[in-house]
PDB file of N, CA and C in Angstrom:
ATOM      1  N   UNK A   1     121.118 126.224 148.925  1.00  0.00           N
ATOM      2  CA  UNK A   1     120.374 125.744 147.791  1.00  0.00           C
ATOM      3  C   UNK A   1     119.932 124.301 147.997  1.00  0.00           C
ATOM      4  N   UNK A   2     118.768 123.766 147.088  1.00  0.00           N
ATOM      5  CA  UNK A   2     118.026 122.770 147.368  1.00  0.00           C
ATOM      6  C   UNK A   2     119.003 121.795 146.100  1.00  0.00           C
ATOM      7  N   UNK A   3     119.198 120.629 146.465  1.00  0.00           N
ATOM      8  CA  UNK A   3     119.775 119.590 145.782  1.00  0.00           C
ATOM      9  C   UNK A   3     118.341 119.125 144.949  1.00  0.00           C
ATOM     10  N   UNK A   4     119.200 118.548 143.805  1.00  0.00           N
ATOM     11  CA  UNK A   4     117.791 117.628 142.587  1.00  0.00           C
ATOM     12  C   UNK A   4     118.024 116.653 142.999  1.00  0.00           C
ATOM     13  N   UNK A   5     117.263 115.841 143.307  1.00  0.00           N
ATOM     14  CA  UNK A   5     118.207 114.424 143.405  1.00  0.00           C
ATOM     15  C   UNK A   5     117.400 113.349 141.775  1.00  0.00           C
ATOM     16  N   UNK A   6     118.091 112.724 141.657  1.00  0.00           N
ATOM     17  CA  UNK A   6     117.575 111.970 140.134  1.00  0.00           C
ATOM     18  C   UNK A   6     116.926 110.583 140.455  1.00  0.00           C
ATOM     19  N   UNK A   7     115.938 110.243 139.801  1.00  0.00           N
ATOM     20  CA  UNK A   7     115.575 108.727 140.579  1.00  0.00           C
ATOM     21  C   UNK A   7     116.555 107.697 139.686  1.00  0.00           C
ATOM     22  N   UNK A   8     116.687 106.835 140.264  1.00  0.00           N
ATOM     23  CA  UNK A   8     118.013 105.507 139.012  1.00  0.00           C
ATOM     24  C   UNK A   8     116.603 104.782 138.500  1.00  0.00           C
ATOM     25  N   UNK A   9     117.385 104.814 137.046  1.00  0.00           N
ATOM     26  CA  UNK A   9     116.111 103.931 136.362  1.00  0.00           C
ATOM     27  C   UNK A   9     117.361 102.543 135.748  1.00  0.00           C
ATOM     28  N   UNK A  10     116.595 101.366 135.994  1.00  0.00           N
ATOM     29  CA  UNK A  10     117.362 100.417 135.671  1.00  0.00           C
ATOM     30  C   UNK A  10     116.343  99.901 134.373  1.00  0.00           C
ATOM     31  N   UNK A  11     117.540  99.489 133.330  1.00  0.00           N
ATOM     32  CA  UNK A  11     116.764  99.221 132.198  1.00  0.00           C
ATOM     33  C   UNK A  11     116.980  97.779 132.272  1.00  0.00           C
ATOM     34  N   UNK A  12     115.843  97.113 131.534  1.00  0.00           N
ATOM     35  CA  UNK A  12     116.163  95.730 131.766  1.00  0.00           C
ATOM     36  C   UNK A  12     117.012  95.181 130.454  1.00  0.00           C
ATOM     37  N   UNK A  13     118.057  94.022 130.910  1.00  0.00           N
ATOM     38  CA  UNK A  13     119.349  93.203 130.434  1.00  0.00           C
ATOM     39  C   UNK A  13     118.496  92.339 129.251  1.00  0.00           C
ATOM     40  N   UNK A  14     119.145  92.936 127.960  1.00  0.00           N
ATOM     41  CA  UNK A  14     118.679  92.651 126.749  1.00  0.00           C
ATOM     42  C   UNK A  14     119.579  90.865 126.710  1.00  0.00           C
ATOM     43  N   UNK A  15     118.909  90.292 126.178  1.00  0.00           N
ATOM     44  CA  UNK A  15     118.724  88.510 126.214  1.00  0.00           C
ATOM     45  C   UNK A  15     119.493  88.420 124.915  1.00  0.00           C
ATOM     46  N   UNK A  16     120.554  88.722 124.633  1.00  0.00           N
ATOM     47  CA  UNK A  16     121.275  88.502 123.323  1.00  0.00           C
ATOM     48  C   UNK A  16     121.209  87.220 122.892  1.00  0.00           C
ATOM     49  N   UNK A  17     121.082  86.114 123.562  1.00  0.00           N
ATOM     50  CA  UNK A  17     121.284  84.613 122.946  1.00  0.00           C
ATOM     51  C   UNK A  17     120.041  84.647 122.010  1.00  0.00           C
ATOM     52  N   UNK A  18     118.493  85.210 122.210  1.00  0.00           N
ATOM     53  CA  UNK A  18     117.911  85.075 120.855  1.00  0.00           C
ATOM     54  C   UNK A  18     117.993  85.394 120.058  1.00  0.00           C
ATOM     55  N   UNK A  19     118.852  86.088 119.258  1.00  0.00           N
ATOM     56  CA  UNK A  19     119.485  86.739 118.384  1.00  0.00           C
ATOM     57  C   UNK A  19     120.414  86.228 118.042  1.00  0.00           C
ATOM     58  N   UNK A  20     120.206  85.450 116.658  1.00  0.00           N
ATOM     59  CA  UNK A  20     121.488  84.757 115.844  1.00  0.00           C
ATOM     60  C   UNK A  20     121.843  85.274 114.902  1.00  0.00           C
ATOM     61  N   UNK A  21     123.090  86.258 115.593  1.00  0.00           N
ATOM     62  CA  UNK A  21     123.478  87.360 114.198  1.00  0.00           C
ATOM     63  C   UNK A  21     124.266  86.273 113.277  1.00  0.00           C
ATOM     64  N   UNK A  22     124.223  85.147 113.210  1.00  0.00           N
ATOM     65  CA  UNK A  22     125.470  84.208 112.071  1.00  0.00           C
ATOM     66  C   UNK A  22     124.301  84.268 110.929  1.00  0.00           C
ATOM     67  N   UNK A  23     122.738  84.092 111.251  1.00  0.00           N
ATOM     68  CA  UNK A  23     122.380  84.522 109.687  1.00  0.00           C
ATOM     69  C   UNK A  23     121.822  85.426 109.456  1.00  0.00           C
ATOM     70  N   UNK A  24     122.462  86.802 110.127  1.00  0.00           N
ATOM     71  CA  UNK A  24     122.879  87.999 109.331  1.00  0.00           C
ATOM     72  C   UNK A  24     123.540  88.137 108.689  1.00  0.00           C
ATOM     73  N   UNK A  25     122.771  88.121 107.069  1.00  0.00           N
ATOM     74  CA  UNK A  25     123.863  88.734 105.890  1.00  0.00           C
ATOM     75  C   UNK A  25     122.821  89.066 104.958  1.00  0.00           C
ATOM     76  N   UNK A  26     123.934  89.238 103.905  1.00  0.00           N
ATOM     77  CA  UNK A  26     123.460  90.346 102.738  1.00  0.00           C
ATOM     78  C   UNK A  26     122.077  89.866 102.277  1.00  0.00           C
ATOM     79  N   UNK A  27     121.769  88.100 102.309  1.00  0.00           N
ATOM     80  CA  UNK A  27     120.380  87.831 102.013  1.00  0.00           C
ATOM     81  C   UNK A  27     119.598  88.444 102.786  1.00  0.00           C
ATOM     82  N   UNK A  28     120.007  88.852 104.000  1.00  0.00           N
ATOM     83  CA  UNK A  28     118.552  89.361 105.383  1.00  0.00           C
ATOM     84  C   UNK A  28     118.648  90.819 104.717  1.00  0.00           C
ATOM     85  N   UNK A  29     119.802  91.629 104.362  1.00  0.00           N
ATOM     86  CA  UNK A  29     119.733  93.194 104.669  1.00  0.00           C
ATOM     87  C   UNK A  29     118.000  92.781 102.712  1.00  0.00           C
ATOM     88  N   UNK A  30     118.988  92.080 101.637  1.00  0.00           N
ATOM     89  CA  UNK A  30     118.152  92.092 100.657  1.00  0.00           C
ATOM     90  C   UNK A  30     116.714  91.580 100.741  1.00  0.00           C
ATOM     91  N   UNK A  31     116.499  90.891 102.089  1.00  0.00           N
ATOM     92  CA  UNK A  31     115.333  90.451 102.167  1.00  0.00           C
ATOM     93  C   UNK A  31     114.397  91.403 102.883  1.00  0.00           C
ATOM     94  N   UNK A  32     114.967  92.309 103.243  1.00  0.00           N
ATOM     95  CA  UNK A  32     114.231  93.676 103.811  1.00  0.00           C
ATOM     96  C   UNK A  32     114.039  94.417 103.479  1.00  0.00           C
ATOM     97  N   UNK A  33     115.009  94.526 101.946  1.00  0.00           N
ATOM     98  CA  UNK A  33     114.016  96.080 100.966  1.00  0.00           C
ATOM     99  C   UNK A  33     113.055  95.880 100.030  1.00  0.00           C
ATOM    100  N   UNK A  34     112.356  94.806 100.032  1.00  0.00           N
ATOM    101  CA  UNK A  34     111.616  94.847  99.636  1.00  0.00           C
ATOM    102  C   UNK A  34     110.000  95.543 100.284  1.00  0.00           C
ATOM    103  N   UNK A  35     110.337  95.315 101.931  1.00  0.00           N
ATOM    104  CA  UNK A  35     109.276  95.758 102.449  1.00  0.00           C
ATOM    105  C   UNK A  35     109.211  97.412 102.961  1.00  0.00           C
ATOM    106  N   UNK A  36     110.258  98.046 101.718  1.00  0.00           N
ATOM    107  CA  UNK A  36     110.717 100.033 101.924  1.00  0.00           C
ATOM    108  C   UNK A  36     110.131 100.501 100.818  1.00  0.00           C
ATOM    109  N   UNK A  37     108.866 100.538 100.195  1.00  0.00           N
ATOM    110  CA  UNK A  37     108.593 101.209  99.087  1.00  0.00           C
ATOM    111  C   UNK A  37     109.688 100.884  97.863  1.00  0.00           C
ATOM    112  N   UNK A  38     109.995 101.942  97.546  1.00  0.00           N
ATOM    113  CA  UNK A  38     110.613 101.811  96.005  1.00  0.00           C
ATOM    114  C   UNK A  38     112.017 100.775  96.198  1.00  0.00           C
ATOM    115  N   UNK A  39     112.461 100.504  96.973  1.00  0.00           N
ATOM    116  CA  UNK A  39     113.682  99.813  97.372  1.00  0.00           C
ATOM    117  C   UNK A  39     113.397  98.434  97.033  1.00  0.00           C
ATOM    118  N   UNK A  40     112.204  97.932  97.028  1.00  0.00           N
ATOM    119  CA  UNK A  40     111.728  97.069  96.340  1.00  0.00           C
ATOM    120  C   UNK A  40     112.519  96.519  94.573  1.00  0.00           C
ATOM    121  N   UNK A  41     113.091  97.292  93.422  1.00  0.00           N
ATOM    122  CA  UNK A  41     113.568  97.077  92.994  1.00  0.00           C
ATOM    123  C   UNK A  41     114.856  96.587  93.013  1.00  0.00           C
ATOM    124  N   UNK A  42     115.587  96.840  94.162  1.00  0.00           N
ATOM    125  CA  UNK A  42     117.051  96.324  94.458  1.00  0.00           C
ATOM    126  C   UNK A  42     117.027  94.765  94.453  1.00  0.00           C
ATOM    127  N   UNK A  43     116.209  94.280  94.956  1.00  0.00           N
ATOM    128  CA  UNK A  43     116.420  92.497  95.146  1.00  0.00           C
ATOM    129  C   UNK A  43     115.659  92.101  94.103  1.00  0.00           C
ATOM    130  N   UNK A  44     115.072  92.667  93.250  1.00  0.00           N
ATOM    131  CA  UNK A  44     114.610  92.039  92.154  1.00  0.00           C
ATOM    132  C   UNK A  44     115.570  91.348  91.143  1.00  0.00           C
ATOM    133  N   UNK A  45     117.350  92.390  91.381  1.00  0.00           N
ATOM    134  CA  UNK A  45     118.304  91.747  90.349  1.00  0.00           C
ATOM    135  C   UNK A  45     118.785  90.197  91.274  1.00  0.00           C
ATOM    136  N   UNK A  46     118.661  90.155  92.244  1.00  0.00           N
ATOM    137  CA  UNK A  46     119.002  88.730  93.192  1.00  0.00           C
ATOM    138  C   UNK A  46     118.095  87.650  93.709  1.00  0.00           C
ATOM    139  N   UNK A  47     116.525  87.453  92.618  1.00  0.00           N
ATOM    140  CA  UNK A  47     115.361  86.657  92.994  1.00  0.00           C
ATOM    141  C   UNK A  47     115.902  85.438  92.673  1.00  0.00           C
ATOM    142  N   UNK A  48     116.832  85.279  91.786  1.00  0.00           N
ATOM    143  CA  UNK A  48     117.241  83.732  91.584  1.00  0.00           C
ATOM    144  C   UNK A  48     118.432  83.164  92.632  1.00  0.00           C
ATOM    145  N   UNK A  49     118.461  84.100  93.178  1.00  0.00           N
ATOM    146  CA  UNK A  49     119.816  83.289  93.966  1.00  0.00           C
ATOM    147  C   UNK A  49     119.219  82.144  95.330  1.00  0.00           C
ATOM    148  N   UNK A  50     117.725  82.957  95.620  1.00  0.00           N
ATOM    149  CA  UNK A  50     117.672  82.556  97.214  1.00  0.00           C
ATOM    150  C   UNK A  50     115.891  82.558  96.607  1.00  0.00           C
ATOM    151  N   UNK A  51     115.116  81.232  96.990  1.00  0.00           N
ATOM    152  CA  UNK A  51     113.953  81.519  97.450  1.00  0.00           C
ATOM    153  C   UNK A  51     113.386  81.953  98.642  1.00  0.00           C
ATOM    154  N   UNK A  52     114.338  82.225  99.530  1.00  0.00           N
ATOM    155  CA  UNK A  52     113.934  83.285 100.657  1.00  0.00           C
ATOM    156  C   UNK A  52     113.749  84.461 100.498  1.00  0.00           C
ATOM    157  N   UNK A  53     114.711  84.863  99.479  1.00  0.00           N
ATOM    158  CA  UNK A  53     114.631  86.555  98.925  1.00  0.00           C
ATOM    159  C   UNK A  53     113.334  86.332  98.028  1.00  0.00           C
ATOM    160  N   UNK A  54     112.946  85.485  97.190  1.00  0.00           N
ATOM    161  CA  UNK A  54     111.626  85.571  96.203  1.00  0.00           C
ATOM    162  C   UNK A  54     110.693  85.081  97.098  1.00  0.00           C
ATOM    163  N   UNK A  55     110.323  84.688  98.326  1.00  0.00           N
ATOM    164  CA  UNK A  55     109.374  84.711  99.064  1.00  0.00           C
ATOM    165  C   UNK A  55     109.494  85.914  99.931  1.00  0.00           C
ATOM    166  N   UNK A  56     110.113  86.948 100.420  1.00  0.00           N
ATOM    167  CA  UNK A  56     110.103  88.196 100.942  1.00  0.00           C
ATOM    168  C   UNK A  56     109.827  88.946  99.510  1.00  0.00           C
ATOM    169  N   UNK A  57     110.189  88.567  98.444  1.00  0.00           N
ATOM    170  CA  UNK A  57     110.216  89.787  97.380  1.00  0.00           C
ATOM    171  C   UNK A  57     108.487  89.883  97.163  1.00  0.00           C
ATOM    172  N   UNK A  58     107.646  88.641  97.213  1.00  0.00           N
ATOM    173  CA  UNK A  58     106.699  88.241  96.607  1.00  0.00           C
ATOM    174  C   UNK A  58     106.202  89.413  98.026  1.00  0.00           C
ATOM    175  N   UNK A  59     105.804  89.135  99.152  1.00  0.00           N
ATOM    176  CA  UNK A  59     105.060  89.734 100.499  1.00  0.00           C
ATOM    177  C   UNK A  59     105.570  91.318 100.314  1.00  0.00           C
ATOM    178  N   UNK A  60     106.334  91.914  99.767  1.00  0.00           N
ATOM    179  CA  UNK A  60     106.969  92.749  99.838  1.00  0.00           C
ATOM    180  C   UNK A  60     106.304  93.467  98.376  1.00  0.00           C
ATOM    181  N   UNK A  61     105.873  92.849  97.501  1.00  0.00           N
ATOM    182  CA  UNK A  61     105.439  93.022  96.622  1.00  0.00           C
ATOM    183  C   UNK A  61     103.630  93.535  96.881  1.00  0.00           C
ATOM    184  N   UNK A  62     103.322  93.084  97.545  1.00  0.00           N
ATOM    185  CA  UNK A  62     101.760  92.986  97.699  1.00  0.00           C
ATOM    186  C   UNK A  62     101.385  94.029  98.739  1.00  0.00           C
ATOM    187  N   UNK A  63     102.843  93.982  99.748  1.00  0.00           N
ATOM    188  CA  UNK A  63     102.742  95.170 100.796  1.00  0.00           C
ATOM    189  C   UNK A  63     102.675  96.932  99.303  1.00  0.00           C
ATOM    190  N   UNK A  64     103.571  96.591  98.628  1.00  0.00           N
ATOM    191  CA  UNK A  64     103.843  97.718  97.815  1.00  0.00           C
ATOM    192  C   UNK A  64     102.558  97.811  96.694  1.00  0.00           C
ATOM    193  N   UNK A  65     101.464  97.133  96.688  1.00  0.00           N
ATOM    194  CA  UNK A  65     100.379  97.687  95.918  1.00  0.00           C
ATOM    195  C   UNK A  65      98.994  98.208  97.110  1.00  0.00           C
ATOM    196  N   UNK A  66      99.342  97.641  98.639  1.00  0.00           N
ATOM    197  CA  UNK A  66      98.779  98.242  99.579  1.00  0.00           C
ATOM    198  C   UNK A  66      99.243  99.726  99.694  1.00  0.00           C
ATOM    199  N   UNK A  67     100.587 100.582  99.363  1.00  0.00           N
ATOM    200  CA  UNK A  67     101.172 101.366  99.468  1.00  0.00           C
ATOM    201  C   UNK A  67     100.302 102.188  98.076  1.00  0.00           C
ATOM    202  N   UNK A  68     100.229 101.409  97.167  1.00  0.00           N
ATOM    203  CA  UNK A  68      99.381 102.460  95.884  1.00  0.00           C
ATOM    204  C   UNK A  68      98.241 102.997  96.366  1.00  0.00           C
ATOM    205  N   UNK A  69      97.934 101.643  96.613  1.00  0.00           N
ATOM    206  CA  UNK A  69      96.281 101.936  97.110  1.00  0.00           C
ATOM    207  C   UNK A  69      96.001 102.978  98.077  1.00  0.00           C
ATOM    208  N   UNK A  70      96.950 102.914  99.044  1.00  0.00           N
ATOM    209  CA  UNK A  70      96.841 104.022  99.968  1.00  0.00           C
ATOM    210  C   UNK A  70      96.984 105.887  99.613  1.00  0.00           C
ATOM    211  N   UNK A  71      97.671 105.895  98.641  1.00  0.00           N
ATOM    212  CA  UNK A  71      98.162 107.198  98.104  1.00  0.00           C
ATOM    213  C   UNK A  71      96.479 107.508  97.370  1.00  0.00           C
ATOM    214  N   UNK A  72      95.225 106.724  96.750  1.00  0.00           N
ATOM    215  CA  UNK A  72      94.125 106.900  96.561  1.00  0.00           C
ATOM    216  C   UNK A  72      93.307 107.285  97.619  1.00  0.00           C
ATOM    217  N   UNK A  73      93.089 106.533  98.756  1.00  0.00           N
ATOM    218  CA  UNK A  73      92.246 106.320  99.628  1.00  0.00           C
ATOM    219  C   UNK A  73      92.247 107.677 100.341  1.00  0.00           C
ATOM    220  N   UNK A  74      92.619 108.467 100.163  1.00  0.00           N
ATOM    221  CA  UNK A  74      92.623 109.653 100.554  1.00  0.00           C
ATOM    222  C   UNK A  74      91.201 110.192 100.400  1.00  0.00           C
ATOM    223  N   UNK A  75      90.430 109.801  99.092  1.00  0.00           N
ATOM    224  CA  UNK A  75      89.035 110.352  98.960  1.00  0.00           C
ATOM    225  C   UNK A  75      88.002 109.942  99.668  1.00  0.00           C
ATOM    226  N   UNK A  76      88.423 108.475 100.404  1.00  0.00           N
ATOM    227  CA  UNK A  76      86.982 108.717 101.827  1.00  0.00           C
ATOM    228  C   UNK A  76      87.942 108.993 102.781  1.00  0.00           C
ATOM    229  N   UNK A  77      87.269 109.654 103.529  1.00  0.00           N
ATOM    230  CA  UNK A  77      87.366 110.203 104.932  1.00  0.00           C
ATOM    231  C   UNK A  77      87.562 108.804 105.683  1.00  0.00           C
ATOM    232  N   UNK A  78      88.525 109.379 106.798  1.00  0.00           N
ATOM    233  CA  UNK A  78      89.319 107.872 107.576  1.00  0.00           C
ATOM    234  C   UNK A  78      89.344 106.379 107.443  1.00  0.00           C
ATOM    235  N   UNK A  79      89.340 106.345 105.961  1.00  0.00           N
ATOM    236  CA  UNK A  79      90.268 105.690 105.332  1.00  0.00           C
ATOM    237  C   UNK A  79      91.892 105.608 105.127  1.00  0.00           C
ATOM    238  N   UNK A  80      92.462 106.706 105.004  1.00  0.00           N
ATOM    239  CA  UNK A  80      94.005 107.024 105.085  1.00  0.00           C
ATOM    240  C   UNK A  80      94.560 106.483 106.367  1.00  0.00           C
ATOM    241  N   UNK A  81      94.102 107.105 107.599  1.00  0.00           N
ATOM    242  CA  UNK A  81      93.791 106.289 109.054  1.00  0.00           C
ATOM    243  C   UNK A  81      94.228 105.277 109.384  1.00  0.00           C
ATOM    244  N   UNK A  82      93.272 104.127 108.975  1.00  0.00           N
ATOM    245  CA  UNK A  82      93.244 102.556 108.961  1.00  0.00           C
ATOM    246  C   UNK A  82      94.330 102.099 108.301  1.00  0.00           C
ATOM    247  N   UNK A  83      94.324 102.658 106.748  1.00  0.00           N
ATOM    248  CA  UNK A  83      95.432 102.083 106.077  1.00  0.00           C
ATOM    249  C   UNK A  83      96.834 102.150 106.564  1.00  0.00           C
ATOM    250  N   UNK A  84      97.010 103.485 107.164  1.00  0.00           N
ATOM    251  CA  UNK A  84      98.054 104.052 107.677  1.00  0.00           C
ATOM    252  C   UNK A  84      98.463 102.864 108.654  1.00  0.00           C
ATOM    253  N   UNK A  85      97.314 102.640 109.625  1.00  0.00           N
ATOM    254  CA  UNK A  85      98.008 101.678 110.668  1.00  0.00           C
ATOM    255  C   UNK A  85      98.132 100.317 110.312  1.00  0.00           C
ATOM    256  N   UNK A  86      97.467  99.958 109.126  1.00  0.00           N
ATOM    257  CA  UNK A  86      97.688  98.484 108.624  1.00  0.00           C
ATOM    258  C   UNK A  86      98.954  98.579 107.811  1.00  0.00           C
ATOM    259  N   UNK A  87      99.378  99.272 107.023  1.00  0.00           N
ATOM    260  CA  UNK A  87     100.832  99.787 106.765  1.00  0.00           C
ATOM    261  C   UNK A  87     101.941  99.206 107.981  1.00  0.00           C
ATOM    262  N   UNK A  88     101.960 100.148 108.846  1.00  0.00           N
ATOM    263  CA  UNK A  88     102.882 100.305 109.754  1.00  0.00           C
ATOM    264  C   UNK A  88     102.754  99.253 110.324  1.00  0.00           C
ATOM    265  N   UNK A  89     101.788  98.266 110.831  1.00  0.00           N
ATOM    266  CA  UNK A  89     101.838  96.949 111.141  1.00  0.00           C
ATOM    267  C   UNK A  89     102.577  96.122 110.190  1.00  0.00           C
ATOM    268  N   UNK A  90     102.137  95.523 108.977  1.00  0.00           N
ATOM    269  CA  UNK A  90     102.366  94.790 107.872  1.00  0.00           C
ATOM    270  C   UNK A  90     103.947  95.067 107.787  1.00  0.00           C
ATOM    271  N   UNK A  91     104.656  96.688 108.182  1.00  0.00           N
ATOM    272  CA  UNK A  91     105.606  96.499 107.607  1.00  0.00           C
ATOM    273  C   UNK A  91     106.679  96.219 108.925  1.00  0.00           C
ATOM    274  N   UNK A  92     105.987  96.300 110.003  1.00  0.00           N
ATOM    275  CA  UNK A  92     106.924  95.698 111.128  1.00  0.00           C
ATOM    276  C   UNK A  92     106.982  94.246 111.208  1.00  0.00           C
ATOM    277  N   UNK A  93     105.584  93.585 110.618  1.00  0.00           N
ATOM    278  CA  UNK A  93     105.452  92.352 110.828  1.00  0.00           C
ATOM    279  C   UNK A  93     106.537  91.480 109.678  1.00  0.00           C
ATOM    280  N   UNK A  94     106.910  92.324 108.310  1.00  0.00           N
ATOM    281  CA  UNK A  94     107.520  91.716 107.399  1.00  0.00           C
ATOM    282  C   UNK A  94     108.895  91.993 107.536  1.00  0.00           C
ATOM    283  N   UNK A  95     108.761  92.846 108.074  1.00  0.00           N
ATOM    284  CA  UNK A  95     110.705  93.151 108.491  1.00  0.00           C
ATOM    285  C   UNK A  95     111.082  92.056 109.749  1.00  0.00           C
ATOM    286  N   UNK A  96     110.477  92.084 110.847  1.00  0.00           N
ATOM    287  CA  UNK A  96     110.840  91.150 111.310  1.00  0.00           C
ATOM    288  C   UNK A  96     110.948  89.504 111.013  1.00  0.00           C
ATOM    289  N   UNK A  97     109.727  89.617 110.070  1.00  0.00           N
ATOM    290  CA  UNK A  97     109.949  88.160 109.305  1.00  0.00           C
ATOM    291  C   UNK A  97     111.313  88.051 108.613  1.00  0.00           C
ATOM    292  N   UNK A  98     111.838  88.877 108.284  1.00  0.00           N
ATOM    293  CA  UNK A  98     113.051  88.574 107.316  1.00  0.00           C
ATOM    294  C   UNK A  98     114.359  88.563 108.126  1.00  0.00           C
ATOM    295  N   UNK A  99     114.368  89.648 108.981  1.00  0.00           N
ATOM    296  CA  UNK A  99     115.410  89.474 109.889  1.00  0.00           C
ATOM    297  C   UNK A  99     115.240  88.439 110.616  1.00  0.00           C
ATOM    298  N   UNK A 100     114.344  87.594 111.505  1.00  0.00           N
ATOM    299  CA  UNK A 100     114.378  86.442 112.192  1.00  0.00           C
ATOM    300  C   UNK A 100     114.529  85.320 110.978  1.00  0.00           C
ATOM    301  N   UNK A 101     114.299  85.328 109.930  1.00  0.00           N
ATOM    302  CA  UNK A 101     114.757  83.953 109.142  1.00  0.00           C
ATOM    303  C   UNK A 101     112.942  83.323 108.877  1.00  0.00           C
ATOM    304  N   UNK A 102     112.089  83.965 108.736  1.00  0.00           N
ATOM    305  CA  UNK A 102     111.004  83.029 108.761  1.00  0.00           C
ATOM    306  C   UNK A 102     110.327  83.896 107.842  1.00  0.00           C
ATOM    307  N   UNK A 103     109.163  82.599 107.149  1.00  0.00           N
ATOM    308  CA  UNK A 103     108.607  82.774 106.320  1.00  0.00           C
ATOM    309  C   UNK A 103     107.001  82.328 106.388  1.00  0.00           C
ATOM    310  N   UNK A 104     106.585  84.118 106.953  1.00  0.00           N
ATOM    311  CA  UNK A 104     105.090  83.635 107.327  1.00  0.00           C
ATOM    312  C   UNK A 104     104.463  84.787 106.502  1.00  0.00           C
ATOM    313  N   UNK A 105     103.233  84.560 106.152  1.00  0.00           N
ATOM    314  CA  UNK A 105     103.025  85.633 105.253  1.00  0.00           C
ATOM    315  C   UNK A 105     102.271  86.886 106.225  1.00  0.00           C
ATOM    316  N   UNK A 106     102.267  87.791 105.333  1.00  0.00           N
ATOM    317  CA  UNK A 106     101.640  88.733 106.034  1.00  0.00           C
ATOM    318  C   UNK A 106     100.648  89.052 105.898  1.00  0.00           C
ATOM    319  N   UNK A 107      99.750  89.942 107.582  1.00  0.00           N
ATOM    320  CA  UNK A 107      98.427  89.534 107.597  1.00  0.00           C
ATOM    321  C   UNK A 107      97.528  90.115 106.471  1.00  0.00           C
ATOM    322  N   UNK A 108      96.426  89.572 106.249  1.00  0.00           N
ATOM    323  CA  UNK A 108      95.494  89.801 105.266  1.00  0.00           C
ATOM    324  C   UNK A 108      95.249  89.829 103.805  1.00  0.00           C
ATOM    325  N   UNK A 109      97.117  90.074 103.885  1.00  0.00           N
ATOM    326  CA  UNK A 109      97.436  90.503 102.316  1.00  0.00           C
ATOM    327  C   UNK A 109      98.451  89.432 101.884  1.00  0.00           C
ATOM    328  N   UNK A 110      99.057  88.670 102.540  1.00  0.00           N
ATOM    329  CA  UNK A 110     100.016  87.688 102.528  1.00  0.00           C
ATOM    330  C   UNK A 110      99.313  86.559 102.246  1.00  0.00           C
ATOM    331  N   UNK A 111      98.397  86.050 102.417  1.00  0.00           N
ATOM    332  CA  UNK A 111      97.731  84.770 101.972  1.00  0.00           C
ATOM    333  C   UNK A 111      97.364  84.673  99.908  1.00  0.00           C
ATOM    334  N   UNK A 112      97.061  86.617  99.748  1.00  0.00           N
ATOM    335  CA  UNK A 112      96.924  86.453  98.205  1.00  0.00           C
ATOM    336  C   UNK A 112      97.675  86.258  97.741  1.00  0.00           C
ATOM    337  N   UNK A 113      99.509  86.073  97.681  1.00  0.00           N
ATOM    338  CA  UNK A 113     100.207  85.848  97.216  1.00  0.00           C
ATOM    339  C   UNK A 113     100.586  84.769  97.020  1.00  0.00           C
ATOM    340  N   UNK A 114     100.525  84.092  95.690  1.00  0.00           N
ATOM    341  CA  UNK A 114     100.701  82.530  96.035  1.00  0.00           C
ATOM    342  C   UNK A 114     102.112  82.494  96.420  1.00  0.00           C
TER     343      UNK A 114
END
C-alpha cells in the first residue's frame, strides 16, 4: 500500500504582548453589547457609571437604527447586499473599538452621533 504523507503547516506565533488583558473587564464585556442588536438594552442600566460605556452605548446605538433600517431595505433590490456588508464591517469595527480601549467613532454613521 501507498503511504499519505501530510504536508506540516506551521501557523504563525500569536504576539500576545499586544493584548492587555488587565483592561479586560466587565466595562469591555458591557461595552460590547451594545454593538449585538437587542443586547443593547443591558448597558443602558450602567450609562452612568463609565463614559466609555455611554460613548460605546451612543455608536452602538446608531449601529442599531442602521439594523432597522436594514430589516426595510429589502424593497430595492441590492440594497440588503450593501447594507449587509456595511453591518458586518461597522460591527467588527465597533467591537474591536471596545475591546482595544478606544474611542473612535464608527464609519459613516459614527460622526452623527454627537
Amino acid at each position: 500500500m501507498n503511504k499519505i504523507s501530510v504536508p506540516k503547516v506551521s501557523l504563525p506565533k500569536i504576539d500576545w504582548s499586544k493584548w492587555n488583558f488587565r483592561k479586560f473587564n466587565w466595562m469591555t464585556v458591557l461595552a460590547v453589547l451594545p454593538y449585538l442588536y437587542v443586547l443593547l438594552i443591558i448597558p443602558l442600566f450602567f450609562r452612568k457609571k463609565s463614559a466609555y460605556l455611554d460613548y460605546h452605548l451612543k455608536q452602538g446605538s446608531a449601529l442599531f437604527v442602521v439594523y432597522t433600517l436594514f430589516i426595510f431595505s429589502f424593497l430595492v433590490p441590492l440594497l440588503p447586499w450593501f447594507m449587509a456588508v456595511f453591518i458586518l464591517f461597522c460591527l467588527g469595527v465597533g467591537i474591536t473599538n471596545a475591546i482595544t480601549s478606544r474611542e473612535k467613532p464608527l464609519p459613516l454613521i459614527g460622526k452623527m452621533i454627537g
